[in-house]
N, C-alpha and C. Protein backbone atom coordinates (compact mmCIF):
# COMPACT_ATOMS: atom_id res chain seq x y z
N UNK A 1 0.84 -1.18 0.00
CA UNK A 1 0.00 0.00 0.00
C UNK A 1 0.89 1.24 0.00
N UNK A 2 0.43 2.14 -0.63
CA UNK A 2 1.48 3.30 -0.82
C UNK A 2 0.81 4.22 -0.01
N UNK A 3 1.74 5.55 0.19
CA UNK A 3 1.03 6.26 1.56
C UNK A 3 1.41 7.55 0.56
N UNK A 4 0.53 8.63 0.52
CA UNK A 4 0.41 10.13 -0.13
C UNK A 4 1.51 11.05 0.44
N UNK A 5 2.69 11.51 -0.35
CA UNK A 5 3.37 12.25 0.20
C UNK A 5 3.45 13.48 0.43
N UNK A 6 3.56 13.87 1.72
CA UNK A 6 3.10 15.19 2.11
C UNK A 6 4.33 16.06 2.42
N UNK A 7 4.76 17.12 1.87
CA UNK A 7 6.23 17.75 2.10
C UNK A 7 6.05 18.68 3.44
N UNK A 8 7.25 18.48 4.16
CA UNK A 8 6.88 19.11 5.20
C UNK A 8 7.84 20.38 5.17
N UNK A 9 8.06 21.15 6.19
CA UNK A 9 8.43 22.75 5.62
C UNK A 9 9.88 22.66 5.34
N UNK A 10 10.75 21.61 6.21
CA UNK A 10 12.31 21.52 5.77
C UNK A 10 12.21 21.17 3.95
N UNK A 11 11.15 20.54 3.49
CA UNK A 11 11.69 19.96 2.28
C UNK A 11 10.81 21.60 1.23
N UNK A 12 10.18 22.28 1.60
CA UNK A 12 9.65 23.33 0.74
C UNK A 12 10.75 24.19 0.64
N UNK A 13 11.13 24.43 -0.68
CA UNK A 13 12.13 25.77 -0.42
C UNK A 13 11.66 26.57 -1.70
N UNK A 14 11.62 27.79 -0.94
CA UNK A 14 10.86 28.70 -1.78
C UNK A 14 12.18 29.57 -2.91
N UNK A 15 12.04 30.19 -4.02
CA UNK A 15 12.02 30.66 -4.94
C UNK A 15 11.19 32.17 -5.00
N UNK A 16 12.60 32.88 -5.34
CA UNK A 16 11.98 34.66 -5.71
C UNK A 16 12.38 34.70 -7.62
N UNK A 17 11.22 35.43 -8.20
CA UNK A 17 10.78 35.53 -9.54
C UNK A 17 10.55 36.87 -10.05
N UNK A 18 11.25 37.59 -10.56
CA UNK A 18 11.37 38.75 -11.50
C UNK A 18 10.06 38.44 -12.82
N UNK A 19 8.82 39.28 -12.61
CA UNK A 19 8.55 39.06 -14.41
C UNK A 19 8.67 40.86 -14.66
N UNK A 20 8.61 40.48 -15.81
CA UNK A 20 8.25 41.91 -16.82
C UNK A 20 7.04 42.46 -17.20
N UNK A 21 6.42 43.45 -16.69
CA UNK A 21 4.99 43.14 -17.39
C UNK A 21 4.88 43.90 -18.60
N UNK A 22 6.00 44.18 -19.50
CA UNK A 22 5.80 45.10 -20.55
C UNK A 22 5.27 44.41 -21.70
N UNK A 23 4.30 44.97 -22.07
CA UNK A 23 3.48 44.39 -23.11
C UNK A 23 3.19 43.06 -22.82
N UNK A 24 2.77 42.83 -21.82
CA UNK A 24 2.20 41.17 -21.57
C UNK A 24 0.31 41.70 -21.19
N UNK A 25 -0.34 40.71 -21.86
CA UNK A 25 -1.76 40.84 -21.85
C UNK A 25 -2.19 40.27 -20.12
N UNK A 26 -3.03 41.38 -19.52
CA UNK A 26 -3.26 40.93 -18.23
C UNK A 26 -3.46 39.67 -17.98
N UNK A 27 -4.38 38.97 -18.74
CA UNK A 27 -5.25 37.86 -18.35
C UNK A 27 -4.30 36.62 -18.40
N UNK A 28 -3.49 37.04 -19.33
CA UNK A 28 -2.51 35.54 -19.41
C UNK A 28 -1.46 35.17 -18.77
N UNK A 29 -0.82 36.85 -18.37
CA UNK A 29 -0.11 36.82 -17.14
C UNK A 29 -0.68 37.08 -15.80
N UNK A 30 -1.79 36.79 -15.42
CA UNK A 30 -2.20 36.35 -14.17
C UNK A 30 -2.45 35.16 -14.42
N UNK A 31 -2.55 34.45 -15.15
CA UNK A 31 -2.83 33.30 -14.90
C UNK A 31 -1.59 32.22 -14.52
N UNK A 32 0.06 32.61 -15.16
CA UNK A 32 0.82 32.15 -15.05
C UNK A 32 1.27 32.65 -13.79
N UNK A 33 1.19 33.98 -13.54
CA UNK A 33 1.19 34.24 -12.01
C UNK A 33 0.85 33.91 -10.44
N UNK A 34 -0.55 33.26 -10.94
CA UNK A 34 -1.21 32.77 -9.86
C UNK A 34 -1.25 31.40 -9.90
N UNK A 35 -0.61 30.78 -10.97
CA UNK A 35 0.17 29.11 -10.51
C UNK A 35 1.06 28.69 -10.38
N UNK A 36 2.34 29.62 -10.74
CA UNK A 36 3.93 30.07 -9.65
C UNK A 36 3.58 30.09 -8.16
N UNK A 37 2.70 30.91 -7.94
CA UNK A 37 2.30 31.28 -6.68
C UNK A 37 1.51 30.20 -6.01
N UNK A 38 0.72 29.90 -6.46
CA UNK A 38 0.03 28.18 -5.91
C UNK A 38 0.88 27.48 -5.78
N UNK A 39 1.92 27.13 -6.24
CA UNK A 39 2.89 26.27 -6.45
C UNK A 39 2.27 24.81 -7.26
N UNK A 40 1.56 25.15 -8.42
CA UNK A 40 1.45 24.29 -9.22
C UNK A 40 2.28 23.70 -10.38
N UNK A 41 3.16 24.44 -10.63
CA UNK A 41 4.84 24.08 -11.29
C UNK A 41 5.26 23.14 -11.07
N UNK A 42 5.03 22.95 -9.62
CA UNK A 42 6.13 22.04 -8.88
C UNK A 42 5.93 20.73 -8.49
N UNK A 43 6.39 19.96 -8.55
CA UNK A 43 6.34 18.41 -8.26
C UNK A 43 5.57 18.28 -6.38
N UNK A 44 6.27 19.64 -6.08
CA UNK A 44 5.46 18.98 -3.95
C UNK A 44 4.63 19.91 -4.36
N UNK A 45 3.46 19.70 -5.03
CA UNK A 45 2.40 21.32 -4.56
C UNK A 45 1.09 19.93 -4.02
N UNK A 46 1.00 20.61 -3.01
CA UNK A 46 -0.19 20.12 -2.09
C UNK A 46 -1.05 21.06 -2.07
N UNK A 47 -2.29 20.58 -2.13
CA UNK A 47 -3.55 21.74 -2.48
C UNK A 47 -3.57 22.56 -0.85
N UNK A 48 -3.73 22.07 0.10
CA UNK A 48 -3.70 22.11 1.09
C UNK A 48 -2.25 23.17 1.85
N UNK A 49 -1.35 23.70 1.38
CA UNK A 49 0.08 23.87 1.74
C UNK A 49 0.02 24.99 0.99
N UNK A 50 1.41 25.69 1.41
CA UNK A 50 1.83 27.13 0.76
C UNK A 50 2.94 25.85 0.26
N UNK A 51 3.03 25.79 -1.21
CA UNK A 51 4.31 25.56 -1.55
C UNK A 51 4.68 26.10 -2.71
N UNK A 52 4.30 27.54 -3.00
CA UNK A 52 4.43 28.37 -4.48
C UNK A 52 5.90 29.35 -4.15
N UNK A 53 6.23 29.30 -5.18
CA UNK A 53 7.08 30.88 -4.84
C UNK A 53 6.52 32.34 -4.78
N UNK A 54 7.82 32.63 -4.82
CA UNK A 54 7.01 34.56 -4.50
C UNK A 54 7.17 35.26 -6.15
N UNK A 55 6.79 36.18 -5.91
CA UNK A 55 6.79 36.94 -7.28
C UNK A 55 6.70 38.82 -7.17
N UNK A 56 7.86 38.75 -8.38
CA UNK A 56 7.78 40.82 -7.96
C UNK A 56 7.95 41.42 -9.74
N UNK A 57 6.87 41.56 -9.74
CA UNK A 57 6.26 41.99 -10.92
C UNK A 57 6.53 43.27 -11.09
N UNK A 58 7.35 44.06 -12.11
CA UNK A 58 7.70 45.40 -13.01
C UNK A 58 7.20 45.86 -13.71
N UNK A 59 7.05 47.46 -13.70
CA UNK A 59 6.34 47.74 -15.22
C UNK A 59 5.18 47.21 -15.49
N UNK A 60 4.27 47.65 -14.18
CA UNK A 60 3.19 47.36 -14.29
C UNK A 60 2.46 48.24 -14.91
N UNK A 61 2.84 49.59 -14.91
CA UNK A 61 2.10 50.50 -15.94
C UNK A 61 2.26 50.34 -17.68
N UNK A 62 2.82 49.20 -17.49
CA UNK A 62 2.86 48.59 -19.27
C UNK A 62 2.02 47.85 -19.68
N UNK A 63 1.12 47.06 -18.92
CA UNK A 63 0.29 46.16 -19.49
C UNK A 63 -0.70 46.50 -20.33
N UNK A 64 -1.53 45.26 -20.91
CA UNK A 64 -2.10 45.73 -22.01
C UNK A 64 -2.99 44.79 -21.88
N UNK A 65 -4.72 44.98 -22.05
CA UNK A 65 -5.72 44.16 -22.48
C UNK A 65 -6.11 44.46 -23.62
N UNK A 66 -6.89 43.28 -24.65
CA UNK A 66 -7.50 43.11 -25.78
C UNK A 66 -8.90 43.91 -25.88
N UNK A 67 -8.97 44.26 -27.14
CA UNK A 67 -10.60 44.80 -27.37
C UNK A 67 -10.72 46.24 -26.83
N UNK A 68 -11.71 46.32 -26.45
CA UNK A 68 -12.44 47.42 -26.09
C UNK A 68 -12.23 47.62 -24.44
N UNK A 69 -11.47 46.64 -24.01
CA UNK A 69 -11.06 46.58 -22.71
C UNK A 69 -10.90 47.86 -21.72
N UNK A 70 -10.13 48.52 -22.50
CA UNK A 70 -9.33 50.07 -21.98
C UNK A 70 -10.97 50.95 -21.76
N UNK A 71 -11.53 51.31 -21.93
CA UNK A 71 -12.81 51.96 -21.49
C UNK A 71 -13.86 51.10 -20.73
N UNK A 72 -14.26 49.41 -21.33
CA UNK A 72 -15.30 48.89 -20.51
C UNK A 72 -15.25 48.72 -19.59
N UNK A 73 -13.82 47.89 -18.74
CA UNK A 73 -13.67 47.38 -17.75
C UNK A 73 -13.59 48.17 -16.69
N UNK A 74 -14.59 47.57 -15.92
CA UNK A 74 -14.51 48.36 -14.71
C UNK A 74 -14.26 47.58 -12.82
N UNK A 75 -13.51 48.61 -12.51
CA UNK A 75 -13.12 48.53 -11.31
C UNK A 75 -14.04 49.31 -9.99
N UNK A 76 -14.35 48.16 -9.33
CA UNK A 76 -16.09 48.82 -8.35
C UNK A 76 -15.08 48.70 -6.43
N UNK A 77 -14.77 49.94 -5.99
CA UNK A 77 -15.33 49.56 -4.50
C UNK A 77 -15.59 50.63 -3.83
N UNK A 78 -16.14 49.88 -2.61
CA UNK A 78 -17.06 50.28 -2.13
C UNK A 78 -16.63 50.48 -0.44
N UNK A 79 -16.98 51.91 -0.31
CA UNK A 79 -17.00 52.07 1.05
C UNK A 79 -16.98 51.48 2.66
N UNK A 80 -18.27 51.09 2.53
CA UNK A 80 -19.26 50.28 3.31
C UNK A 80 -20.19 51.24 3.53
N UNK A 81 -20.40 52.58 3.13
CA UNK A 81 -21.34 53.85 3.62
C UNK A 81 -22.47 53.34 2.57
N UNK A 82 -23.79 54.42 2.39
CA UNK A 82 -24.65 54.16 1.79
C UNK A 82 -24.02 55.70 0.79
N UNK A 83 -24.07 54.84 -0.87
CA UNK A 83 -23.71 55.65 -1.75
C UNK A 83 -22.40 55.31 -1.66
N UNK A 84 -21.58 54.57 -0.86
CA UNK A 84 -20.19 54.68 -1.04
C UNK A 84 -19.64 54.08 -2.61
N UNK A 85 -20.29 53.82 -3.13
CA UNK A 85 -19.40 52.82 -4.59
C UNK A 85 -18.89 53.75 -5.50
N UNK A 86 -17.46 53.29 -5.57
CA UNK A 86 -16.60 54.17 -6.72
C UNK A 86 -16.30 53.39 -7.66
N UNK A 87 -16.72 53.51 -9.33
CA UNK A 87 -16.22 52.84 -9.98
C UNK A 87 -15.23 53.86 -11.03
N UNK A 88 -14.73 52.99 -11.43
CA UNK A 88 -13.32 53.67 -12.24
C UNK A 88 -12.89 51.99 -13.48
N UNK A 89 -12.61 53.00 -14.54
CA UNK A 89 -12.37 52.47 -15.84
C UNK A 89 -11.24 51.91 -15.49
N UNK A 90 -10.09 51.01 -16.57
CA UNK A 90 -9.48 50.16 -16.64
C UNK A 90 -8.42 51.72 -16.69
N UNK A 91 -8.85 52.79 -17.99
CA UNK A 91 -7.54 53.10 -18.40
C UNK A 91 -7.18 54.88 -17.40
N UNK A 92 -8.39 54.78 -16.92
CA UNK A 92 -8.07 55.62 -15.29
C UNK A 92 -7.13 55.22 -14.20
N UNK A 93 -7.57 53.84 -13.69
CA UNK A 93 -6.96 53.13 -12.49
C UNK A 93 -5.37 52.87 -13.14
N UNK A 94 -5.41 52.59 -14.17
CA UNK A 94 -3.51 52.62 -14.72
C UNK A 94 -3.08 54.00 -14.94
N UNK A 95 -3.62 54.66 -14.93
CA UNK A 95 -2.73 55.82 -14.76
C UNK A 95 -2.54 56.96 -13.18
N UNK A 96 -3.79 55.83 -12.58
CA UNK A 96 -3.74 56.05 -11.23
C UNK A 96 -2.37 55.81 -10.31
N UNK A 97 -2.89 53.90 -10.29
CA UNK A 97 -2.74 52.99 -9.78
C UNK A 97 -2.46 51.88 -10.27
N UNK A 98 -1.63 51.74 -11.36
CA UNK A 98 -1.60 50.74 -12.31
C UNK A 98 -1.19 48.92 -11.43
N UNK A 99 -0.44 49.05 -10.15
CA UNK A 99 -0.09 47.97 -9.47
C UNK A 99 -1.27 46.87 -9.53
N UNK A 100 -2.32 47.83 -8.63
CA UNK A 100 -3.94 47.45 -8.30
C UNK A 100 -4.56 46.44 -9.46
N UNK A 101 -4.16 47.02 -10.82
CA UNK A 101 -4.75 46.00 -11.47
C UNK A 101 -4.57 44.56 -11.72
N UNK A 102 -3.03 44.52 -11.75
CA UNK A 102 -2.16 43.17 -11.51
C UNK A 102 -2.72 42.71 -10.25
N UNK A 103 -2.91 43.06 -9.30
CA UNK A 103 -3.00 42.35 -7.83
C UNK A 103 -4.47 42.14 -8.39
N UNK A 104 -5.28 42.98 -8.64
CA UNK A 104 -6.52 42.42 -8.69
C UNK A 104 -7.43 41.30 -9.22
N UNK A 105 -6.37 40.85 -10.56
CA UNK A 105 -6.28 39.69 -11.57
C UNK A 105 -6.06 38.68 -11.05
N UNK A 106 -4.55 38.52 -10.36
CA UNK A 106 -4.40 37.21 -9.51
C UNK A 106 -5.09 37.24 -8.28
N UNK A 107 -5.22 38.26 -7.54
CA UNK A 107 -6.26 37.70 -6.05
C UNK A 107 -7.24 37.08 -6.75
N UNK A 108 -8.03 37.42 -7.84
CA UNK A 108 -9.48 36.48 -8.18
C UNK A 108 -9.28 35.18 -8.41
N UNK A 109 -8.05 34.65 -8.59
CA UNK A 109 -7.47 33.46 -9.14
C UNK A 109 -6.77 32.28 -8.16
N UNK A 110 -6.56 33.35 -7.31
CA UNK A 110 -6.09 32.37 -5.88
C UNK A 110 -7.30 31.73 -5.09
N UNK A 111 -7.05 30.49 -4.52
CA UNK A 111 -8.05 29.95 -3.25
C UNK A 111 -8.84 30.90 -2.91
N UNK A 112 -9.91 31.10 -1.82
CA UNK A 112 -10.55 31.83 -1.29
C UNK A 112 -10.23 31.23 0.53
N UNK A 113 -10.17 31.86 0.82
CA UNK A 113 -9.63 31.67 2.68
C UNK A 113 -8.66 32.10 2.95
N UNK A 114 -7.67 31.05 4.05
CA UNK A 114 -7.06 31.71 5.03
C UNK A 114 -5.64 31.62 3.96
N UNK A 115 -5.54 30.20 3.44
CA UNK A 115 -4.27 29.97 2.79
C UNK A 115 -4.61 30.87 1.51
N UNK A 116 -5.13 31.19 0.95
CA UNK A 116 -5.50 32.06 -0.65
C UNK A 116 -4.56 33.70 0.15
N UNK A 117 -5.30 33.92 1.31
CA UNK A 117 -4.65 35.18 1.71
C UNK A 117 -3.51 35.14 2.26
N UNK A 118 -3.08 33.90 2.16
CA UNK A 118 -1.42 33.97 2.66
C UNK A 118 -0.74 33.71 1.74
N UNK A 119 -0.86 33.08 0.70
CA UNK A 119 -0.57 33.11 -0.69
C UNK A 119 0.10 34.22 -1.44
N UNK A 120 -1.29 35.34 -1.08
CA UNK A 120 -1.24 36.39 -1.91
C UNK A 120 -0.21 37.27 -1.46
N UNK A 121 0.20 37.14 0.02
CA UNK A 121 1.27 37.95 0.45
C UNK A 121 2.27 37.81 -0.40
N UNK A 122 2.76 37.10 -1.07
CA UNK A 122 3.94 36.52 -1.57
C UNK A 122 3.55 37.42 -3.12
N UNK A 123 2.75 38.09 -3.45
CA UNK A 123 3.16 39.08 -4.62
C UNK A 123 3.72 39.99 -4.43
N UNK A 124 3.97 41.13 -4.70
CA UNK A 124 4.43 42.38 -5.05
C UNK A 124 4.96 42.72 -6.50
N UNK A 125 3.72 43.76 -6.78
CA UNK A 125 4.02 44.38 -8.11
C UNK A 125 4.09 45.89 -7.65
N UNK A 126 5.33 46.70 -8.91
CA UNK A 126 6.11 47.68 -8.90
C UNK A 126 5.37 48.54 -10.01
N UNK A 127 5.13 49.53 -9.92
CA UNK A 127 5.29 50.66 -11.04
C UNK A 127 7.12 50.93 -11.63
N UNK A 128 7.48 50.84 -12.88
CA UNK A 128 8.73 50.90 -13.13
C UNK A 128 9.44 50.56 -13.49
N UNK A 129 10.57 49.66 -13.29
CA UNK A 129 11.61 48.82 -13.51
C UNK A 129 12.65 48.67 -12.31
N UNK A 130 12.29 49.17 -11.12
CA UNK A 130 13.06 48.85 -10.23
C UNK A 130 12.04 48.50 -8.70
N UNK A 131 12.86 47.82 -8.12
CA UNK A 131 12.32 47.30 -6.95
C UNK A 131 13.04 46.60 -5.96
N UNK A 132 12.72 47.11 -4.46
CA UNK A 132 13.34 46.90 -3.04
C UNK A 132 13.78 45.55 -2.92
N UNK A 133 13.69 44.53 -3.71
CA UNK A 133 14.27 43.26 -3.35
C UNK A 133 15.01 42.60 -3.83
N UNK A 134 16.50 43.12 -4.10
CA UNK A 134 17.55 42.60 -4.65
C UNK A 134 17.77 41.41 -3.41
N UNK A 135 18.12 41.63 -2.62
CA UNK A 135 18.75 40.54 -1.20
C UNK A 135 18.03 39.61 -1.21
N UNK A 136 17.31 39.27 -2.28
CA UNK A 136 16.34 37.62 -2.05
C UNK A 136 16.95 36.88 -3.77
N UNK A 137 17.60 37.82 -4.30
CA UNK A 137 17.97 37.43 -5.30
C UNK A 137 17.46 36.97 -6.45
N UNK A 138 16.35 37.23 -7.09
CA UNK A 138 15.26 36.64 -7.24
C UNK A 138 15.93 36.70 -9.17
N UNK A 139 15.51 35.64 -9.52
CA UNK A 139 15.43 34.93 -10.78
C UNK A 139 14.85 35.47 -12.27
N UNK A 140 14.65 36.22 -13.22
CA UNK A 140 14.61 36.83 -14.14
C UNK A 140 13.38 35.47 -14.94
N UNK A 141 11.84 36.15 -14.65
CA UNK A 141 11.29 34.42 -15.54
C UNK A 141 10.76 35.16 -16.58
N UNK A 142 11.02 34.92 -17.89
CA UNK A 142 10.00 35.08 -18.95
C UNK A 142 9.30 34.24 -19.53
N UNK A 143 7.78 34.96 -19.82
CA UNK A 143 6.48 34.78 -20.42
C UNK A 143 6.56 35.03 -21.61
């Protein structure tokens, strides 16, 4: 009888990941984003476990969606007041806040709970081409 192998935290070793987001279409790079981050790549990914790497996404004010995208899409939140809802277009919030949109793509894509929100810690996206985490040394991946 064989027994299900379960990695325990000595055998997880995590991985830091450079992408580019210049000219990469949102949807396809969250999707490769948010299964780095699941740790579905990897031979130990347990549904159950953090065993994804981290990720620090650049040049986030470069991205690009298809179609009519740039005016339809919209971005909704909400206060908690009565009347509080602010919505804002795709090509507002990038010239706002362009990070927000990347994070907003993969949070929809991660688990929902306790591990989905511990997951998600492990992003960070940059406006730019530079960013605070050289000392983790992190790996150059292209899409």
């Amino acid at each position: 009888m064989k027994d299900t192998f379960i990695p325990s935290k000595n055998f997880i070793h995590k991985k830091w990941y450079v992408i580019d987001a210049n000219n990469q279409t949102l949807g396809r790079l969250a999707t490769k984003i948010s299964k780095i981050l699941i740790g579905k790549e990897k031979i130990t990914y347990t549904p159950f476990l953090e065993t994804g790497d981290s990720i620090i996404v650049i040049n986030a004010e470069k991205i690009i969606v298809s179609g009519k995208k740039e005016n339809q899409k919209l971005y909704k939140n909400h206060s908690g007041r009565p009347g509080g809802m602010r919505v804002e277009n795709f090509s507002k919030l990038q010239q706002r806040k362009p990070e927000k949109i990347i994070e907003h793509a993969v949070k929809g894509m991660l688990p929902k709970g306790p591990l989905g929100r511990k997951i998600y810690t492990n992003l960070k996206v940059y406006k730019g081409d530079q960013h605070p985490h050289m000392a983790q040394t992190p790996e150059l991946l292209n899409i």
